[in-house]
PDB file of N, CA and C in Angstrom:
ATOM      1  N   UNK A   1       0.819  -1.200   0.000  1.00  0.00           N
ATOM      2  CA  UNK A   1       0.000   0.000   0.000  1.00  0.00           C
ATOM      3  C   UNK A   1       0.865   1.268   0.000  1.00  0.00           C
ATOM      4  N   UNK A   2       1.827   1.012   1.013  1.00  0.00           N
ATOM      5  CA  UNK A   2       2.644   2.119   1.101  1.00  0.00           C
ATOM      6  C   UNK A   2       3.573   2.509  -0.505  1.00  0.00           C
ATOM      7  N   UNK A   3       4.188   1.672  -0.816  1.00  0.00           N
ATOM      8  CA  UNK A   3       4.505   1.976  -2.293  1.00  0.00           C
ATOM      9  C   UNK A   3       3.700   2.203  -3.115  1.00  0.00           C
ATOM     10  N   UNK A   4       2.376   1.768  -3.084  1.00  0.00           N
ATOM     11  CA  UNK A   4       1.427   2.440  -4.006  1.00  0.00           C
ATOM     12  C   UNK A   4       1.225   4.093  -3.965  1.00  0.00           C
ATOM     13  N   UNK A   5       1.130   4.256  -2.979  1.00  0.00           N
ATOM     14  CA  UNK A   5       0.827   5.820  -2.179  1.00  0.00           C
ATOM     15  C   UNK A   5       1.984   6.886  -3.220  1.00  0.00           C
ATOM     16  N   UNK A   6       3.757   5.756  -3.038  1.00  0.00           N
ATOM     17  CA  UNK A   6       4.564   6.884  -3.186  1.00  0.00           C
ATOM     18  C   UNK A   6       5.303   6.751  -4.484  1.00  0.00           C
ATOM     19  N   UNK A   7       4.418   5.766  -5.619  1.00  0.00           N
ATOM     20  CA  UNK A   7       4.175   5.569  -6.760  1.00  0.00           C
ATOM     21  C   UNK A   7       3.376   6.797  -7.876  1.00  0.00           C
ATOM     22  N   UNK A   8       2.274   6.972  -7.201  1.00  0.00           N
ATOM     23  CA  UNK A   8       1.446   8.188  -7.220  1.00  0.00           C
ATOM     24  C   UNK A   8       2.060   9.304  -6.869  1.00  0.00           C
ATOM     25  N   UNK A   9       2.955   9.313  -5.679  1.00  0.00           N
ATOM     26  CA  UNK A   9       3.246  10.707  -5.692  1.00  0.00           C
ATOM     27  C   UNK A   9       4.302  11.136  -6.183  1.00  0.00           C
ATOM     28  N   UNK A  10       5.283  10.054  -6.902  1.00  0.00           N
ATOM     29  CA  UNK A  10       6.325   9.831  -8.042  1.00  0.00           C
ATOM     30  C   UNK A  10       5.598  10.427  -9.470  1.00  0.00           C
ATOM     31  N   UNK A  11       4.675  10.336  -9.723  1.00  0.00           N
ATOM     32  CA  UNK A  11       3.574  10.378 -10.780  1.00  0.00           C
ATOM     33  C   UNK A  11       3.319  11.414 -11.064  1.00  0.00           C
ATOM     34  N   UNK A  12       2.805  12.199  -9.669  1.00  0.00           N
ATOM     35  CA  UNK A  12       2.549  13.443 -10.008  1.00  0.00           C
ATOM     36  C   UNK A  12       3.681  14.455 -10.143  1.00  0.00           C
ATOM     37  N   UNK A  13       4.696  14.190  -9.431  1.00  0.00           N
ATOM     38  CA  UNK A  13       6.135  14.709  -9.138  1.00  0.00           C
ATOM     39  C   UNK A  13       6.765  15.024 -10.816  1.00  0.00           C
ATOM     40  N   UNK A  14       6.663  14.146 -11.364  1.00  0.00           N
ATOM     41  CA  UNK A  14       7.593  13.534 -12.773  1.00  0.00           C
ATOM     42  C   UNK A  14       6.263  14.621 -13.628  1.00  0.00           C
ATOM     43  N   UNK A  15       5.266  14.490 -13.565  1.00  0.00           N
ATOM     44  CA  UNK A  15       4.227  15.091 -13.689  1.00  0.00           C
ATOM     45  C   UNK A  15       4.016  16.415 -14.407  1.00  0.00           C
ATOM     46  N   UNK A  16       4.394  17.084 -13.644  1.00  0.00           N
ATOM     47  CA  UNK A  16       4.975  18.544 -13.141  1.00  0.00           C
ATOM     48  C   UNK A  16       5.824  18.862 -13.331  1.00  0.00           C
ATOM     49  N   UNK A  17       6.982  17.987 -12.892  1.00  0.00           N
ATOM     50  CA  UNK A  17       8.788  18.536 -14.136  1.00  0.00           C
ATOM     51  C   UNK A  17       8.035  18.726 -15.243  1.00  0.00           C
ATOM     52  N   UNK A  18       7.331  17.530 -15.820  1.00  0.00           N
ATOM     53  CA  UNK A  18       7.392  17.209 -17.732  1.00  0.00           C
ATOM     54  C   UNK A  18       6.986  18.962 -18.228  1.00  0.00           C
ATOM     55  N   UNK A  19       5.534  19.096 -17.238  1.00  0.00           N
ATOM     56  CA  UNK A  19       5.174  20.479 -17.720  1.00  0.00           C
ATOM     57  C   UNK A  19       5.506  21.816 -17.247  1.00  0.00           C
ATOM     58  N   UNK A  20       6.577  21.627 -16.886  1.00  0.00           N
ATOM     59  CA  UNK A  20       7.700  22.902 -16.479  1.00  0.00           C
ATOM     60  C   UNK A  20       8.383  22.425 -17.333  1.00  0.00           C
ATOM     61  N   UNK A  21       9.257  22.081 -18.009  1.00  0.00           N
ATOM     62  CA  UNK A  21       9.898  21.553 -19.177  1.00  0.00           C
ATOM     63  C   UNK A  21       9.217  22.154 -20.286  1.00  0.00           C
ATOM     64  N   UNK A  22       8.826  21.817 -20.520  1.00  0.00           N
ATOM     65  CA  UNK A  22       7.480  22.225 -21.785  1.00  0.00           C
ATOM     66  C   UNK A  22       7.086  23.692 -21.775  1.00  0.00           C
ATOM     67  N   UNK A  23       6.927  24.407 -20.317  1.00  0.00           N
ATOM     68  CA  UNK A  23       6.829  25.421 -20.399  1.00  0.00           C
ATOM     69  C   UNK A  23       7.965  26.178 -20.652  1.00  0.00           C
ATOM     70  N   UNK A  24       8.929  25.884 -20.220  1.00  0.00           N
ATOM     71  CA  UNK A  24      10.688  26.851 -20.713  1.00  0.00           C
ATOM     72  C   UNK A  24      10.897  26.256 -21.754  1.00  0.00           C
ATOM     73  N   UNK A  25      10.566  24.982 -22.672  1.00  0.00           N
ATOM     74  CA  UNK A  25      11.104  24.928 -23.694  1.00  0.00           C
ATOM     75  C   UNK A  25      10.611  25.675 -24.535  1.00  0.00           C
ATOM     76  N   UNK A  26       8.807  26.075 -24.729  1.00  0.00           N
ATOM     77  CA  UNK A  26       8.730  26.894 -25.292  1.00  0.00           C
ATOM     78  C   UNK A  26       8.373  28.219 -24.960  1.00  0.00           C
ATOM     79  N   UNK A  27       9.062  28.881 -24.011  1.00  0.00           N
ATOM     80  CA  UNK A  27       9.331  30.586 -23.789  1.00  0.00           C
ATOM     81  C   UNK A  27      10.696  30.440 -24.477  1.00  0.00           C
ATOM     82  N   UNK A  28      11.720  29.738 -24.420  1.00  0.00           N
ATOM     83  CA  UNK A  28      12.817  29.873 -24.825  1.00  0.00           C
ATOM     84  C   UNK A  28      13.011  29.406 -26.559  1.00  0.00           C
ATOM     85  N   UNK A  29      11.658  28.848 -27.137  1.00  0.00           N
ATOM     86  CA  UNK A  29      11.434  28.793 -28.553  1.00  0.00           C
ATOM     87  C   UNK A  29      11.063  30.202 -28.881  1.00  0.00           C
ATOM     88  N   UNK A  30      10.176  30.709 -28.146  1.00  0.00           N
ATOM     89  CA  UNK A  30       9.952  32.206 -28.923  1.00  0.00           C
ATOM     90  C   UNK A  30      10.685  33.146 -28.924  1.00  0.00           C
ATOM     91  N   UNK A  31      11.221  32.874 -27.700  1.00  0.00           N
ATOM     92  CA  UNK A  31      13.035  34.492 -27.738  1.00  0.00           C
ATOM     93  C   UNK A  31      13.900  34.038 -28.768  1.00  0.00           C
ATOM     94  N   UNK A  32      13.830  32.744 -28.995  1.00  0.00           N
ATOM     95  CA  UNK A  32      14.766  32.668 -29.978  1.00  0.00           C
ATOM     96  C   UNK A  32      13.899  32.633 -31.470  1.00  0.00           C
ATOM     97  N   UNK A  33      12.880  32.544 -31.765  1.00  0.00           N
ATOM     98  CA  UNK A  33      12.036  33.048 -32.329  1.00  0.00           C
ATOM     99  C   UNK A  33      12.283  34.537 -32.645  1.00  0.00           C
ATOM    100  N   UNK A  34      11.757  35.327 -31.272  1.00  0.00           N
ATOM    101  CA  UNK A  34      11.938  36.880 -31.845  1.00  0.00           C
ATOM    102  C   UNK A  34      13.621  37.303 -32.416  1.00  0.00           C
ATOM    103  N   UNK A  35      14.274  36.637 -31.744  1.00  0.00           N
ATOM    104  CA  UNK A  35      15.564  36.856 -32.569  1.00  0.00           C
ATOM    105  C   UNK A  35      15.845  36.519 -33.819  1.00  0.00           C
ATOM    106  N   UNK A  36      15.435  35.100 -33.999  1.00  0.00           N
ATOM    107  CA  UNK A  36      15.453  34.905 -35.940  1.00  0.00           C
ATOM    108  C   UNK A  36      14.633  36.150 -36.531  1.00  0.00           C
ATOM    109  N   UNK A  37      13.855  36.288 -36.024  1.00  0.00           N
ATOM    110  CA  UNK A  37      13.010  36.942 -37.320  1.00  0.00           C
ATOM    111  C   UNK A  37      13.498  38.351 -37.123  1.00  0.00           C
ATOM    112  N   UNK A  38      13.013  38.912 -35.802  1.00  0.00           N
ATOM    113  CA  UNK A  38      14.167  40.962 -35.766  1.00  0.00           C
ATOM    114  C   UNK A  38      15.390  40.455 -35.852  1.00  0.00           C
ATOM    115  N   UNK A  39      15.800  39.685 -35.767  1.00  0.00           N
ATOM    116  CA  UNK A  39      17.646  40.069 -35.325  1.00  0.00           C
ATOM    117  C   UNK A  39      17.778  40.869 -34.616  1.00  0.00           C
ATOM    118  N   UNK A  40      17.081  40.849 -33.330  1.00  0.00           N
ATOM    119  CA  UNK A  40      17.082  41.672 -32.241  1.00  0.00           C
ATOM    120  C   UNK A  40      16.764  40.916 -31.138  1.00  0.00           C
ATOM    121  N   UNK A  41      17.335  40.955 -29.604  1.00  0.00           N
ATOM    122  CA  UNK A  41      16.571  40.569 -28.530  1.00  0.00           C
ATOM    123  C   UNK A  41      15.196  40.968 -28.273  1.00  0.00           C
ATOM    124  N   UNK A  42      14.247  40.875 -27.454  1.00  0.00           N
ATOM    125  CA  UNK A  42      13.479  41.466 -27.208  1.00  0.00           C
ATOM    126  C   UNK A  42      13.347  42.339 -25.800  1.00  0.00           C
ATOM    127  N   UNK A  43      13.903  43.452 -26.587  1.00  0.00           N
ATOM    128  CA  UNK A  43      14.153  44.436 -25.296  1.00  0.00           C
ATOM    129  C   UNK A  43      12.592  45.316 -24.558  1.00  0.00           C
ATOM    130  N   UNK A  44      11.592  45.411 -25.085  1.00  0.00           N
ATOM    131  CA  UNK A  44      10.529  45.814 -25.067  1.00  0.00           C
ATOM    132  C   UNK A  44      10.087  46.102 -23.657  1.00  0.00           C
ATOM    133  N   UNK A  45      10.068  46.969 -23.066  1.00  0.00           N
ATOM    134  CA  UNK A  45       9.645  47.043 -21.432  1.00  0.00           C
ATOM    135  C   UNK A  45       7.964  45.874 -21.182  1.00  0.00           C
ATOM    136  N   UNK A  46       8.009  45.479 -20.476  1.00  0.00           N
ATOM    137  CA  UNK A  46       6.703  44.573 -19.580  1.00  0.00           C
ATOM    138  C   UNK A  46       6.120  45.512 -19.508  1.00  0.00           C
ATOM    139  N   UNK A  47       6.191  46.839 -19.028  1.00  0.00           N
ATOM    140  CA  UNK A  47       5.400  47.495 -17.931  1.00  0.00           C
ATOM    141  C   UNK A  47       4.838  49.060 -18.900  1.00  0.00           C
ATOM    142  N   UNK A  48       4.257  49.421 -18.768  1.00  0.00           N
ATOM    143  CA  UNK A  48       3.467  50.190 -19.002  1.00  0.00           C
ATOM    144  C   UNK A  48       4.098  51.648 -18.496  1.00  0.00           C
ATOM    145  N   UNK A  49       4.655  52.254 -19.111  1.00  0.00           N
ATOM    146  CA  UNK A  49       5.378  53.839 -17.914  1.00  0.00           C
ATOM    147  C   UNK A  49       4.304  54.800 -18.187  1.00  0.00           C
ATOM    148  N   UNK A  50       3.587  55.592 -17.170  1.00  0.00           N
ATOM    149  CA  UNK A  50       2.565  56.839 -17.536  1.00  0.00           C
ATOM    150  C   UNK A  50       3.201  57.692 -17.600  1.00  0.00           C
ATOM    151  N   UNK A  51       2.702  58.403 -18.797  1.00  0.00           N
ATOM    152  CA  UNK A  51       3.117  59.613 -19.543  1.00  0.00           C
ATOM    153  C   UNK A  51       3.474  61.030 -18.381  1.00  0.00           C
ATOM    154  N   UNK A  52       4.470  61.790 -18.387  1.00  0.00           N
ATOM    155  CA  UNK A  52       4.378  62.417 -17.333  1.00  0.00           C
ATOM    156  C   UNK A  52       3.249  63.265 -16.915  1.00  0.00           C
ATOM    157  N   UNK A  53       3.246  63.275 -15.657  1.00  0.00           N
ATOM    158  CA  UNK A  53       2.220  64.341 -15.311  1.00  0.00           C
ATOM    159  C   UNK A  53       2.079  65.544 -15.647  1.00  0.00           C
ATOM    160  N   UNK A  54       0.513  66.181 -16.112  1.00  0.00           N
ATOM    161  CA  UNK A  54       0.276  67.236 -16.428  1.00  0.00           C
ATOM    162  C   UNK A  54       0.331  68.651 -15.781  1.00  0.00           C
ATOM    163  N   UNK A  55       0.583  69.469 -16.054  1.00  0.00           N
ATOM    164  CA  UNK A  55       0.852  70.644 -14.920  1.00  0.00           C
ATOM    165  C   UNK A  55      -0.246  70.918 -14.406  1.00  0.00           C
ATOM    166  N   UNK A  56      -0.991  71.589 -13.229  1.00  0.00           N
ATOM    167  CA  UNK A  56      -1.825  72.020 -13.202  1.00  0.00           C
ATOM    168  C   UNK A  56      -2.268  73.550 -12.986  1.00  0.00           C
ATOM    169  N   UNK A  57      -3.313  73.378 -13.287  1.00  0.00           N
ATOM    170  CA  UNK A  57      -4.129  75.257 -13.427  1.00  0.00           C
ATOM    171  C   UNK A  57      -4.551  75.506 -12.199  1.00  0.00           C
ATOM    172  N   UNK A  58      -4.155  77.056 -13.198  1.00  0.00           N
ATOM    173  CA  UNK A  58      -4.476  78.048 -11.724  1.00  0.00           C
ATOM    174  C   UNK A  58      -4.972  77.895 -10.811  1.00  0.00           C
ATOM    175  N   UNK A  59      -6.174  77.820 -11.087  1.00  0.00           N
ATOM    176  CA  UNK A  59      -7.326  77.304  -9.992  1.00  0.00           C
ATOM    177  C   UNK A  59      -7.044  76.399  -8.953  1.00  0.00           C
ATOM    178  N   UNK A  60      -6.313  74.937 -10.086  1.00  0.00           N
ATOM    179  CA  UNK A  60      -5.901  74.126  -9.183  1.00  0.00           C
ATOM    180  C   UNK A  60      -4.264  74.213  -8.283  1.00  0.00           C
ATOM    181  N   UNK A  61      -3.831  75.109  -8.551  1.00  0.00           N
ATOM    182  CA  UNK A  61      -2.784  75.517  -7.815  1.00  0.00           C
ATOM    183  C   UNK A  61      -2.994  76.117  -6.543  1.00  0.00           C
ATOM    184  N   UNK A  62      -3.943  77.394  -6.544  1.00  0.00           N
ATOM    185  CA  UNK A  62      -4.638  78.192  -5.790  1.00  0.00           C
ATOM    186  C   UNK A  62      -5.398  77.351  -4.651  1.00  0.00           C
ATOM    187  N   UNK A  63      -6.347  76.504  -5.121  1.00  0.00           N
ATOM    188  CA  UNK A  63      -6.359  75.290  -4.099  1.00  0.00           C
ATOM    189  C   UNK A  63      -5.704  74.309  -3.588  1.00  0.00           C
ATOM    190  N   UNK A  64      -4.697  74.147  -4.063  1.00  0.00           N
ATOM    191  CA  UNK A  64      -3.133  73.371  -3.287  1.00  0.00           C
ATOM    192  C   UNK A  64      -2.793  74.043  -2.215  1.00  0.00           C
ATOM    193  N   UNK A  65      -2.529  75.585  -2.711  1.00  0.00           N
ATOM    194  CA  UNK A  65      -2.034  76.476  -2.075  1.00  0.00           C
ATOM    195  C   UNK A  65      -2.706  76.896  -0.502  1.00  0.00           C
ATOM    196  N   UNK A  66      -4.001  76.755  -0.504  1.00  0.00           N
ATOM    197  CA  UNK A  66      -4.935  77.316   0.002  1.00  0.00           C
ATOM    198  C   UNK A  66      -5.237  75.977   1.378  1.00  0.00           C
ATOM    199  N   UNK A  67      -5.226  74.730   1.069  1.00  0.00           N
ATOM    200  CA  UNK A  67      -5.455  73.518   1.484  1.00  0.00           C
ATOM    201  C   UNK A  67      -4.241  73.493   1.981  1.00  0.00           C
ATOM    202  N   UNK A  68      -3.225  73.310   1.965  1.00  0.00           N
ATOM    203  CA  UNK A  68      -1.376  73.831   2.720  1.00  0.00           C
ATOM    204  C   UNK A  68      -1.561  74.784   3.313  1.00  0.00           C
ATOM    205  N   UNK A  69      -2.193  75.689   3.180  1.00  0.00           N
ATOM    206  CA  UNK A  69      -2.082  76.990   4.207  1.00  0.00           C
ATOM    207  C   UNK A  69      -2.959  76.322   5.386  1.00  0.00           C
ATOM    208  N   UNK A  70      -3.826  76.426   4.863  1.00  0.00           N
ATOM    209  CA  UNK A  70      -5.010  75.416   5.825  1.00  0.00           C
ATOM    210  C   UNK A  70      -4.362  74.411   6.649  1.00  0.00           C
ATOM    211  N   UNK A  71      -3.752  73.601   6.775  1.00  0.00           N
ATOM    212  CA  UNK A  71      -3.054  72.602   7.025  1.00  0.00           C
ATOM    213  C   UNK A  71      -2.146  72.887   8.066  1.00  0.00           C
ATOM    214  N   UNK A  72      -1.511  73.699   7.546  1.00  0.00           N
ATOM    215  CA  UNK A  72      -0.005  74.545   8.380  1.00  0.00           C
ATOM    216  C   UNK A  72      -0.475  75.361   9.495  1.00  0.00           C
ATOM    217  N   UNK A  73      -1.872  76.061   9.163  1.00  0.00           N
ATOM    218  CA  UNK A  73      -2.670  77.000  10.517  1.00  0.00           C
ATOM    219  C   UNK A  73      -3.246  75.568  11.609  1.00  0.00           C
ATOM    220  N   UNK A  74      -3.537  74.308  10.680  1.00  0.00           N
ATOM    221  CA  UNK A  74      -4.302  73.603  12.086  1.00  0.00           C
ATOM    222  C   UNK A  74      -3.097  72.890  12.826  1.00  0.00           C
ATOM    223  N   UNK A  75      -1.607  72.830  12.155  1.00  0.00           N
ATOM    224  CA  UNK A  75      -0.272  73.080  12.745  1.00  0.00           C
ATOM    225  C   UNK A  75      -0.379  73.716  13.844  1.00  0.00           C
ATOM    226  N   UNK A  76      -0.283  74.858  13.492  1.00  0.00           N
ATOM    227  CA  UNK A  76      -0.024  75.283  14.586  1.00  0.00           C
ATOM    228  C   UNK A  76      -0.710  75.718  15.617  1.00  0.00           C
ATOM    229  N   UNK A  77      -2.282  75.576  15.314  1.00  0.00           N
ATOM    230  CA  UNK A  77      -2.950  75.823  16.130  1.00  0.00           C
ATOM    231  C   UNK A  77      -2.887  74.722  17.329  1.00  0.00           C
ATOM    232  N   UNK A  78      -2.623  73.402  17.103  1.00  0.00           N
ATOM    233  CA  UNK A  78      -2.437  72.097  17.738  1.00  0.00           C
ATOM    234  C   UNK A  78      -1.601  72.506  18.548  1.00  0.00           C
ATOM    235  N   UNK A  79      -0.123  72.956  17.898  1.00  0.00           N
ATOM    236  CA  UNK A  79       1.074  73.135  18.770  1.00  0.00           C
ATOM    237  C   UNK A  79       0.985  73.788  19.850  1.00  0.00           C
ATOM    238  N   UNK A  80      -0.245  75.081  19.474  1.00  0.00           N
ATOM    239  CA  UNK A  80      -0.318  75.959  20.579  1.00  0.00           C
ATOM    240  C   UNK A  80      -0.819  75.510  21.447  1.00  0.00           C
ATOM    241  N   UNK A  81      -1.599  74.746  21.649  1.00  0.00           N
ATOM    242  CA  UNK A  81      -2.442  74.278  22.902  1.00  0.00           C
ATOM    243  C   UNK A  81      -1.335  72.755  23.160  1.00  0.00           C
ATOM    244  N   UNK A  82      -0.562  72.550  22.714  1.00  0.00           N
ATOM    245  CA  UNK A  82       0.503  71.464  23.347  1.00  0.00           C
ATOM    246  C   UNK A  82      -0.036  70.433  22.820  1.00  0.00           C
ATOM    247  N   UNK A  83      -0.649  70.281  21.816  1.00  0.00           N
ATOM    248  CA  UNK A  83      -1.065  69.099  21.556  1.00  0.00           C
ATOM    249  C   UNK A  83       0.137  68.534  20.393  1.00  0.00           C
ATOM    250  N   UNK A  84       0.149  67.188  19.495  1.00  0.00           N
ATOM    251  CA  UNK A  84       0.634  66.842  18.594  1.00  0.00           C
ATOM    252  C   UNK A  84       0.165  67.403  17.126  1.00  0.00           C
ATOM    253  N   UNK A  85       1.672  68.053  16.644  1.00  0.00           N
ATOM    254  CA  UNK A  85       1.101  69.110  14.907  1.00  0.00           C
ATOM    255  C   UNK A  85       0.454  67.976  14.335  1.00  0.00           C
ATOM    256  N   UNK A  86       1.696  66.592  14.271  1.00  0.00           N
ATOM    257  CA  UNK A  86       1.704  65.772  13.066  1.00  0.00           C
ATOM    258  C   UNK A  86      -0.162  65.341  13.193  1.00  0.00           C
ATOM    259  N   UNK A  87      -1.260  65.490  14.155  1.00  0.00           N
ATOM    260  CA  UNK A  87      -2.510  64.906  14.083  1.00  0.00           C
ATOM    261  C   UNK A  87      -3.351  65.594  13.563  1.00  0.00           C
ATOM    262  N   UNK A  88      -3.993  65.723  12.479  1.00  0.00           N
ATOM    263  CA  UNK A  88      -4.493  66.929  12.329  1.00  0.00           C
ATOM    264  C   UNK A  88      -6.326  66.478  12.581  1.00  0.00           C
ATOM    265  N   UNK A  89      -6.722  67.976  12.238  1.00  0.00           N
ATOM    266  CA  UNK A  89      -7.851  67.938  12.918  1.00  0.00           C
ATOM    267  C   UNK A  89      -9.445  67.943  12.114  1.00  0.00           C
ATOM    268  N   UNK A  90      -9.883  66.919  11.969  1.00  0.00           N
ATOM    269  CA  UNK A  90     -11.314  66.469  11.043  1.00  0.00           C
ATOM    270  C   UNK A  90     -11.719  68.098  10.113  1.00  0.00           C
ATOM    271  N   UNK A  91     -12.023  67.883   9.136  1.00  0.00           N
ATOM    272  CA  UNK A  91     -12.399  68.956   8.295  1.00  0.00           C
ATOM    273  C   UNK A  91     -14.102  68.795   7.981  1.00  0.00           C
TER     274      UNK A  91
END
């Protein structure tokens, strides 16, 4: 019984190499693939880079500006009464 058990789990073991095998044999058919055909590696980024960020308008500056000021007064209003700046206070 007991060799049956670890027959099976020989089975599945061997199993699982075969198709990890199979899977790098063919990722490593298509790089060499993209190389026959570009004569190039495939240098191509994975990832997606976002375009840089847009500047923003007036308006929305003015409210940056305005929301930081805001911010910096409930600073220090905290400090003054001895409390902690870094907590700030529900809006």
């Amino acid at each position: 019984m007991l060799d049956f058990l670890f027959g099976i789990l020989d089975l599945f073991a061997r199993a699982i190499a075969f198709v990890l095998d199979v899977w790098v044999s063919v990722s490593r058919l298509r790089q060499f693939a993209t190389i026959a055909i570009t004569g190039r590696p495939d240098t191509d980024p994975r990832i997606e880079i976002p375009p840089d960020p847009k500047s923003l308008s007036p308006a929305a500056e003015r409210a940056r500006a305005e929301a930081e000021a805001r911010r910096d007064h409930q600073s220090k209003a905290i400090a003054a009464i001895g409390g902690d700046p870094k907590r700030r206070l529900p809006t």
